[in-house]
N, C-alpha and C. Protein backbone atom coordinates (compact mmCIF):
# COMPACT_ATOMS: atom_id res chain seq x y z
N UNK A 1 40.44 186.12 -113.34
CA UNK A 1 41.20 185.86 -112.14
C UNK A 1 42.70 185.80 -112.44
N UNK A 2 43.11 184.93 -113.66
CA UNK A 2 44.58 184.91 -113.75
C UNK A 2 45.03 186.72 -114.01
N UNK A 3 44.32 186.89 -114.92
CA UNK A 3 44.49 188.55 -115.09
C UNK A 3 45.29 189.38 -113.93
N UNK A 4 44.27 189.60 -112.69
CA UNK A 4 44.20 189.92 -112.06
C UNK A 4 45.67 189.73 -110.76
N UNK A 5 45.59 188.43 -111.21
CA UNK A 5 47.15 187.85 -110.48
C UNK A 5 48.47 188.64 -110.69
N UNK A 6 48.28 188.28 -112.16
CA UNK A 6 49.21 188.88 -112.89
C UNK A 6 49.78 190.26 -112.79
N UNK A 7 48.05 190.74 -112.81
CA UNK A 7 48.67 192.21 -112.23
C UNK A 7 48.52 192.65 -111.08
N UNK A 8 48.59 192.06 -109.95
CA UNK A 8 49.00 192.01 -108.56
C UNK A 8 50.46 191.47 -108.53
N UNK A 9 51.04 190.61 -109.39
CA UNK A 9 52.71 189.91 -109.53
C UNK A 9 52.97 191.32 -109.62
N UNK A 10 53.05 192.05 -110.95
CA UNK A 10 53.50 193.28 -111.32
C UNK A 10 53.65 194.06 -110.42
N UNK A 11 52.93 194.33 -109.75
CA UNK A 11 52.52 195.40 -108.59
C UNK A 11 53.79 195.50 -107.65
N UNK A 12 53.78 194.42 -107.55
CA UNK A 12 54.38 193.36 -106.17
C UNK A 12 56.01 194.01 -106.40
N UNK A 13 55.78 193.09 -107.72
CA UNK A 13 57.53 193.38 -108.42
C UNK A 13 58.01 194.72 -108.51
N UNK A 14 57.14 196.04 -108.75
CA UNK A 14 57.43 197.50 -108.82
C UNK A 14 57.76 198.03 -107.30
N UNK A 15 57.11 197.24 -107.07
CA UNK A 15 57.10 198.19 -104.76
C UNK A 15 58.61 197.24 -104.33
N UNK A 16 58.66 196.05 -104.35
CA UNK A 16 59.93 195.58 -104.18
C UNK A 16 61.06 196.08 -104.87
N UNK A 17 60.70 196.62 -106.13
CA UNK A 17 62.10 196.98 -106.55
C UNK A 17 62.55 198.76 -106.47
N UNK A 18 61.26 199.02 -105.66
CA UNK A 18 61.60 201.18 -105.14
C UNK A 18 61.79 200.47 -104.07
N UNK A 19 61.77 199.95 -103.01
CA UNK A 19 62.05 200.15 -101.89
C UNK A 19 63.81 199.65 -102.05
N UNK A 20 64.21 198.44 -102.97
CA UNK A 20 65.64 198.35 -102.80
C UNK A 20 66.09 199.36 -103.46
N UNK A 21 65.87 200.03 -103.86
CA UNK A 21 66.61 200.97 -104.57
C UNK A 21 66.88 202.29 -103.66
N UNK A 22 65.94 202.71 -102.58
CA UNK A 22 65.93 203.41 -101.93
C UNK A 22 66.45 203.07 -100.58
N UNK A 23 66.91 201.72 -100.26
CA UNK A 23 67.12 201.96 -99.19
C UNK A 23 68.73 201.48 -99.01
N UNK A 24 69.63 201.64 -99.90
CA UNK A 24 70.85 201.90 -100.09
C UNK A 24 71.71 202.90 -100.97
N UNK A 25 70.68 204.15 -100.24
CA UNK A 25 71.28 205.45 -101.03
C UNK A 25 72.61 205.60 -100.55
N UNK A 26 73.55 206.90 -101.26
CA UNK A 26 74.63 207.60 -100.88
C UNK A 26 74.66 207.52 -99.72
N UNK A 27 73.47 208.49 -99.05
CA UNK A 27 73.94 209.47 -97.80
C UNK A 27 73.62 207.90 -96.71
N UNK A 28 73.47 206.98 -96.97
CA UNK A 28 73.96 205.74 -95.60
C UNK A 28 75.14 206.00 -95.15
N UNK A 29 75.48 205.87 -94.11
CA UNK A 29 76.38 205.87 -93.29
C UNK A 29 76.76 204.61 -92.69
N UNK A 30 77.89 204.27 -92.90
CA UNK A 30 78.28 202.86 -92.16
C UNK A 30 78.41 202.50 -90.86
N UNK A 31 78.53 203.82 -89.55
CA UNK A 31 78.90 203.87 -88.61
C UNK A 31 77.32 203.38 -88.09
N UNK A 32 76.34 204.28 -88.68
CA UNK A 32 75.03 204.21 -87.70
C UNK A 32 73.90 203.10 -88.26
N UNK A 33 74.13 202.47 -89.36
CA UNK A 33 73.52 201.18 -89.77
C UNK A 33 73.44 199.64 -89.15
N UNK A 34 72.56 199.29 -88.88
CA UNK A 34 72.99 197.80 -88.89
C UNK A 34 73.14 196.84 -89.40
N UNK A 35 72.43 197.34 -90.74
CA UNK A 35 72.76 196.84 -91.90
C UNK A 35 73.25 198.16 -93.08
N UNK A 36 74.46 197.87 -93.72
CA UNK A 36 74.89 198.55 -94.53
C UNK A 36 75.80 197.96 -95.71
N UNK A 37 75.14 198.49 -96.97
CA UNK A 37 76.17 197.68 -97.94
C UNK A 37 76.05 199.11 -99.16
N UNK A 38 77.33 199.20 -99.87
CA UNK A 38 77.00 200.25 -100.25
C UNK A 38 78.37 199.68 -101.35
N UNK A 39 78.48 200.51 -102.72
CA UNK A 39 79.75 200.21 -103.97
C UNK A 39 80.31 201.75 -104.08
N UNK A 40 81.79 201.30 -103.48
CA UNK A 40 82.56 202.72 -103.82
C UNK A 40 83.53 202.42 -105.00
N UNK A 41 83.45 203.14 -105.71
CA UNK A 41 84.66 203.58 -107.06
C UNK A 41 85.61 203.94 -106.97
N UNK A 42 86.74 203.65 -107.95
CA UNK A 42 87.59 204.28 -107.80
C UNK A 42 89.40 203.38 -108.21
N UNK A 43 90.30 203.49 -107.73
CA UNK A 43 91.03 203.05 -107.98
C UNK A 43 91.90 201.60 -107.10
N UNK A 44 91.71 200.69 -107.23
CA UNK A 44 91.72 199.92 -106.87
C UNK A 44 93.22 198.30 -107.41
N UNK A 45 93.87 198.05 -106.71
CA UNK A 45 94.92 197.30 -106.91
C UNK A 45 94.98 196.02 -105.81
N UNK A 46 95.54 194.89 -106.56
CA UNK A 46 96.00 193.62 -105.82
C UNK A 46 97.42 193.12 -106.20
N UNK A 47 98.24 192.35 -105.33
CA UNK A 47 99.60 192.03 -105.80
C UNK A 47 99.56 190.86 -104.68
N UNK A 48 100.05 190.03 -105.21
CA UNK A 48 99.94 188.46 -104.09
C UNK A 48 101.82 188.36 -103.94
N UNK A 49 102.27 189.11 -104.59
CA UNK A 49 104.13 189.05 -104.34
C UNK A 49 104.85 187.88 -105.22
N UNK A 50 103.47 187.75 -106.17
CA UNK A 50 104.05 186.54 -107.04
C UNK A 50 103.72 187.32 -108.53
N UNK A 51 103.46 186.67 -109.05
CA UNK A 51 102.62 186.76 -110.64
C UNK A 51 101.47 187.42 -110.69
N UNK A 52 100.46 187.36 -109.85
CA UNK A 52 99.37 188.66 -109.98
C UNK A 52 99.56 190.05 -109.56
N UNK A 53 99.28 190.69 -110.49
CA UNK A 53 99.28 192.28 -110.00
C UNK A 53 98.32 192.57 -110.79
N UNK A 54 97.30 193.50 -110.12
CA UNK A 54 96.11 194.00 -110.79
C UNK A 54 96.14 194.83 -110.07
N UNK A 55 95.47 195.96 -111.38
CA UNK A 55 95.43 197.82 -110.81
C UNK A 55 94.57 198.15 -111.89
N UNK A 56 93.77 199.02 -111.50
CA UNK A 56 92.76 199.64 -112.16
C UNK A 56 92.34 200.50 -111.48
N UNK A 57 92.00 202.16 -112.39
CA UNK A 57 91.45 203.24 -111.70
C UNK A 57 89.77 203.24 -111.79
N UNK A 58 89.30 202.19 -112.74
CA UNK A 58 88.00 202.30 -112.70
C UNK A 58 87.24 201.25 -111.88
N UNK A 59 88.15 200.59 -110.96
CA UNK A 59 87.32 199.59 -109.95
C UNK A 59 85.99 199.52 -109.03
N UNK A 60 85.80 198.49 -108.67
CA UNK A 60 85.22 198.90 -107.31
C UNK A 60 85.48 198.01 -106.42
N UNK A 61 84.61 198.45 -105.12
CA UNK A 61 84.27 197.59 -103.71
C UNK A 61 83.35 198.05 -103.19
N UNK A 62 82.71 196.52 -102.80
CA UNK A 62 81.69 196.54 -102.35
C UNK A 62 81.35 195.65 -101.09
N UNK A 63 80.74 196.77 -100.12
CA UNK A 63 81.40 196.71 -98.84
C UNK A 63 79.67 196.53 -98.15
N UNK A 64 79.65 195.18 -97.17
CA UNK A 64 78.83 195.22 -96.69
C UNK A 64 79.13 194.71 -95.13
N UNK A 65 78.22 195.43 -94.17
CA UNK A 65 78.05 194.97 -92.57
C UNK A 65 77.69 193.72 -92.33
N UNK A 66 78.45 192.94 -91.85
CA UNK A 66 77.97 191.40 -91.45
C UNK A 66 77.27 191.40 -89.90
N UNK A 67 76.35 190.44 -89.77
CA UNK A 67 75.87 190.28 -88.60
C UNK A 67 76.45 190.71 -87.58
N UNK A 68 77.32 190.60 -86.90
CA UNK A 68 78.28 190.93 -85.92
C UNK A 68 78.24 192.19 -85.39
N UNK A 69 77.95 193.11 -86.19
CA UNK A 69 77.71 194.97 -86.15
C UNK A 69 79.14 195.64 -86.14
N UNK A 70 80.37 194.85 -86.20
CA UNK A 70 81.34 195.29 -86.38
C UNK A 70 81.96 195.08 -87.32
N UNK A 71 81.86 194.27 -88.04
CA UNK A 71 82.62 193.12 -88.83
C UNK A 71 82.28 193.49 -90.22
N UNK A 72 83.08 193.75 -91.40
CA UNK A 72 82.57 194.21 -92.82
C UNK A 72 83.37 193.64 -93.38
N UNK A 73 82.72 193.00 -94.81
CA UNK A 73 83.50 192.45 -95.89
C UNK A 73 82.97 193.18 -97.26
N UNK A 74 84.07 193.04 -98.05
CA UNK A 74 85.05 194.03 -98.78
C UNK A 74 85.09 193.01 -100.20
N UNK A 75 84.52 193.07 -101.10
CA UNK A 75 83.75 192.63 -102.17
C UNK A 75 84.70 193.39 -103.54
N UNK A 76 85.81 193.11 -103.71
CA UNK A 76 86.42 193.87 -104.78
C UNK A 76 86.45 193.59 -106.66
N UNK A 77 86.37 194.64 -107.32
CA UNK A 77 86.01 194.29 -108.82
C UNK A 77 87.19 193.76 -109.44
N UNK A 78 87.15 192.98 -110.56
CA UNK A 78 88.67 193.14 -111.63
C UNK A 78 89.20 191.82 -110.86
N UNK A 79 88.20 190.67 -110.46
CA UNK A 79 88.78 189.48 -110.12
C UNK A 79 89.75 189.49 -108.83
N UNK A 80 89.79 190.44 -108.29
CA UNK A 80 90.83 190.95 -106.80
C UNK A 80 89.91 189.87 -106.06
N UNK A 81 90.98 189.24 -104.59
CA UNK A 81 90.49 188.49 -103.57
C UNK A 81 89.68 189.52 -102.53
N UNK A 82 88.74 188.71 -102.67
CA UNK A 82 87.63 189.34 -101.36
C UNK A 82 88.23 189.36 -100.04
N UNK A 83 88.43 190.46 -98.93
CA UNK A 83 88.69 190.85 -97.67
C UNK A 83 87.36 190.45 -97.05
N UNK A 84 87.29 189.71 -96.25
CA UNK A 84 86.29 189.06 -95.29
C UNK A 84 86.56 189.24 -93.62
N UNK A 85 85.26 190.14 -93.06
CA UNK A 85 85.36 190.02 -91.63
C UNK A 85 86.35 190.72 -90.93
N UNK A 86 86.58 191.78 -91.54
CA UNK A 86 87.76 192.48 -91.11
C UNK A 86 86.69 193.56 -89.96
N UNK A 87 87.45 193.95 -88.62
CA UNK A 87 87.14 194.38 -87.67
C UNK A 87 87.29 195.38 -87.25
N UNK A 88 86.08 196.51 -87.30
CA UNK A 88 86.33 197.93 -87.06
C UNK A 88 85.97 198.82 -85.97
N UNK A 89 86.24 199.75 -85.93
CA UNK A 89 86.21 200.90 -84.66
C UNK A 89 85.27 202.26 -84.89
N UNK A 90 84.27 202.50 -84.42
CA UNK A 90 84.16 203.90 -85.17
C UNK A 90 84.99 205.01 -83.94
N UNK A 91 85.20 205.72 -85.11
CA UNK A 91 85.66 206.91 -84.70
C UNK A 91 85.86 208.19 -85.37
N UNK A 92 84.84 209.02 -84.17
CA UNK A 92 84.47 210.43 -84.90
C UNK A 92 82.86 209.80 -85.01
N UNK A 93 82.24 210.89 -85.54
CA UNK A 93 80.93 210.73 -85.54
C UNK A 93 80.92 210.17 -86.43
N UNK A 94 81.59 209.84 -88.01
CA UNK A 94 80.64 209.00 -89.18
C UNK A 94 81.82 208.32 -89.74
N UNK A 95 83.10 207.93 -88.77
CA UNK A 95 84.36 207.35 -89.69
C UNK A 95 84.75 205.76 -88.88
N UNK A 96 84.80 204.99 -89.88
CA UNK A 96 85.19 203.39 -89.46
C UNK A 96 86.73 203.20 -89.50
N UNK A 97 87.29 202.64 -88.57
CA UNK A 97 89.03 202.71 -88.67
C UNK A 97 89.14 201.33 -88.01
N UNK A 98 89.87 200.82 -89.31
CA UNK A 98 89.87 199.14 -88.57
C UNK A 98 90.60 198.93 -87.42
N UNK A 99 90.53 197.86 -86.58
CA UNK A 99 91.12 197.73 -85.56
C UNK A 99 92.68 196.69 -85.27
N UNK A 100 93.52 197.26 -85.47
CA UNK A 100 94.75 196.81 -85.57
C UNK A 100 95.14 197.75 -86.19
N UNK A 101 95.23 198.58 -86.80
CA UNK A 101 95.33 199.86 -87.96
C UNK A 101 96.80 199.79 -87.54
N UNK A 102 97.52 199.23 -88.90
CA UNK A 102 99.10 199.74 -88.36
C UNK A 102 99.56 200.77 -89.80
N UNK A 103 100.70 200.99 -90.00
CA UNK A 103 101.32 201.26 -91.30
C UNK A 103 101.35 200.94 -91.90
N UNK A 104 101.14 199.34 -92.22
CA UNK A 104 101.20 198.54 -93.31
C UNK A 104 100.04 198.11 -93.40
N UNK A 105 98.94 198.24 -92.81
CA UNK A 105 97.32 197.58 -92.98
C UNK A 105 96.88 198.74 -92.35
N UNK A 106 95.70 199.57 -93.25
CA UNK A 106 94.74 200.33 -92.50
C UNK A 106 93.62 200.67 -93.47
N UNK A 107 92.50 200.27 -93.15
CA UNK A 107 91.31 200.79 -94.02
C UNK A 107 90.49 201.63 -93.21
N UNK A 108 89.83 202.72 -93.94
CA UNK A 108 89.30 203.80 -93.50
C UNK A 108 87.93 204.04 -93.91
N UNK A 109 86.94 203.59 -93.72
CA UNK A 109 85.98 204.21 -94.19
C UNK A 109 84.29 205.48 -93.38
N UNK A 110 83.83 205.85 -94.28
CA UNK A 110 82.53 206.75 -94.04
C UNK A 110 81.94 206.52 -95.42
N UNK A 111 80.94 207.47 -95.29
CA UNK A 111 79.57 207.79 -95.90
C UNK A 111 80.25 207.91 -97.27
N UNK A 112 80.84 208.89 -97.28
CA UNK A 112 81.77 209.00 -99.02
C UNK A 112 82.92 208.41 -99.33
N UNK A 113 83.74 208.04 -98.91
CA UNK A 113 85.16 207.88 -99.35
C UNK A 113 85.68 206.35 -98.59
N UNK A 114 86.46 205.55 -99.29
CA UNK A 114 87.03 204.20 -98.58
C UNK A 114 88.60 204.06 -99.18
N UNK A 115 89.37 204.13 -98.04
CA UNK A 115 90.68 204.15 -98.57
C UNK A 115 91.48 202.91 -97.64
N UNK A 116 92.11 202.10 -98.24
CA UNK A 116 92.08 200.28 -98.23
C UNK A 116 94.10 200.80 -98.13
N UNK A 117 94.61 200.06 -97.77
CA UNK A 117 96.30 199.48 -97.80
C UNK A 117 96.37 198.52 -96.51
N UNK A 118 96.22 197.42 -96.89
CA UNK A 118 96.02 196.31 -96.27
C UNK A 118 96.92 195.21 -97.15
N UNK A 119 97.93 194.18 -95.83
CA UNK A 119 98.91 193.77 -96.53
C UNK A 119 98.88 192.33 -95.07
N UNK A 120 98.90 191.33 -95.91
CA UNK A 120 98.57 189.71 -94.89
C UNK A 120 99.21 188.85 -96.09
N UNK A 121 100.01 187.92 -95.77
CA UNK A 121 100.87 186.86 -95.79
C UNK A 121 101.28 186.82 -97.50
N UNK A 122 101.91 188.47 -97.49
CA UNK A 122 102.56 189.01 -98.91
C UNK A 122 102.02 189.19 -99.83
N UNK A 123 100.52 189.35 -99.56
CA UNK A 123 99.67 190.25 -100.39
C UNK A 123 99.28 191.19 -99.66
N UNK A 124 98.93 192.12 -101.42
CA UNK A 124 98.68 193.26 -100.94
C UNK A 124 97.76 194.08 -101.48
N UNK A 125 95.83 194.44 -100.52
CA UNK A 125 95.49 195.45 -101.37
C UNK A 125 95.54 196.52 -101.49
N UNK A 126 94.78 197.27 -102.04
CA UNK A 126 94.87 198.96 -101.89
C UNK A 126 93.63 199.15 -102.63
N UNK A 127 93.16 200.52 -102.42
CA UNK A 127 91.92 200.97 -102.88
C UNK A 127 92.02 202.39 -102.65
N UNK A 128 91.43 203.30 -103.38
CA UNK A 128 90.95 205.04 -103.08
C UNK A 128 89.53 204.99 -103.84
N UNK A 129 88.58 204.92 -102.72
CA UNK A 129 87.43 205.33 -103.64
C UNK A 129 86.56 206.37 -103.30
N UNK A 130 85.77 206.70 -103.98
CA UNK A 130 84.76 207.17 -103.15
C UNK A 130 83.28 206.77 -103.55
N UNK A 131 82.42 207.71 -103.26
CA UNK A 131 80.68 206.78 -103.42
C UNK A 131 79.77 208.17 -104.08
């Protein structure tokens, strides 16, 4: 009987871990998910207008849909401050464009590519990635 457990645990543990693996491929799309979380690469920078500045071309972010269905937070590598709850628009069939989008703050994302210049109370991030 314990046997048997055991290898029903196993079982268990192999089907749980293909289905996460499969169900945050590439080709997700952020626009048509309701849940979406996905890690884009790439080059990635922070500057607070003081003493931190961090830049790196081998970064990431990692970007997931919060309850809300609009609302995504922005999970960045290399010790950078996390962007939380920031509020988007789609537009176009598969592209997210935050809402306030000025010159000095605009993040862009889709299915492949996330490009970040976002700037709040003299910091500043930036990002070019893609997936």
């Amino acid at each position: 009987m314990k046997k048997a457990i055991k290898i029903l645990g196993v079982l268990m543990l192999l089907v749980f871990t293909a289905l996460s693996f499969s169900s945050c491929s590439r080709d997700d799309d952020p626009t048509n998910n309701d849940f979406f979380a996905g890690t884009y690469k790439g080059k990635v920078s922070y500057n607070d207008g003081g003493s931190t500045n961090i830049s790196t071309d081998n970064g990431s972010v990692f970007v997931t849909k919060i309850a809300s269905g609009t609302k995504y937070n922005f999970a960045f590598s290399n010790s950078i401050p996390d962007l939380n709850g920031i509020e988007f628009n789609q537009q176009g069939d598969h592209t997210l464009v935050m809402i306030g989008s000025t010159g000095t703050s605009y993040i862009r994302i889709d299915n492949n590519e996330l490009k970040i210049l976002f700037m709040k109370d003299g910091k500043t991030w930036t990002a070019n990635c893609t997936r």
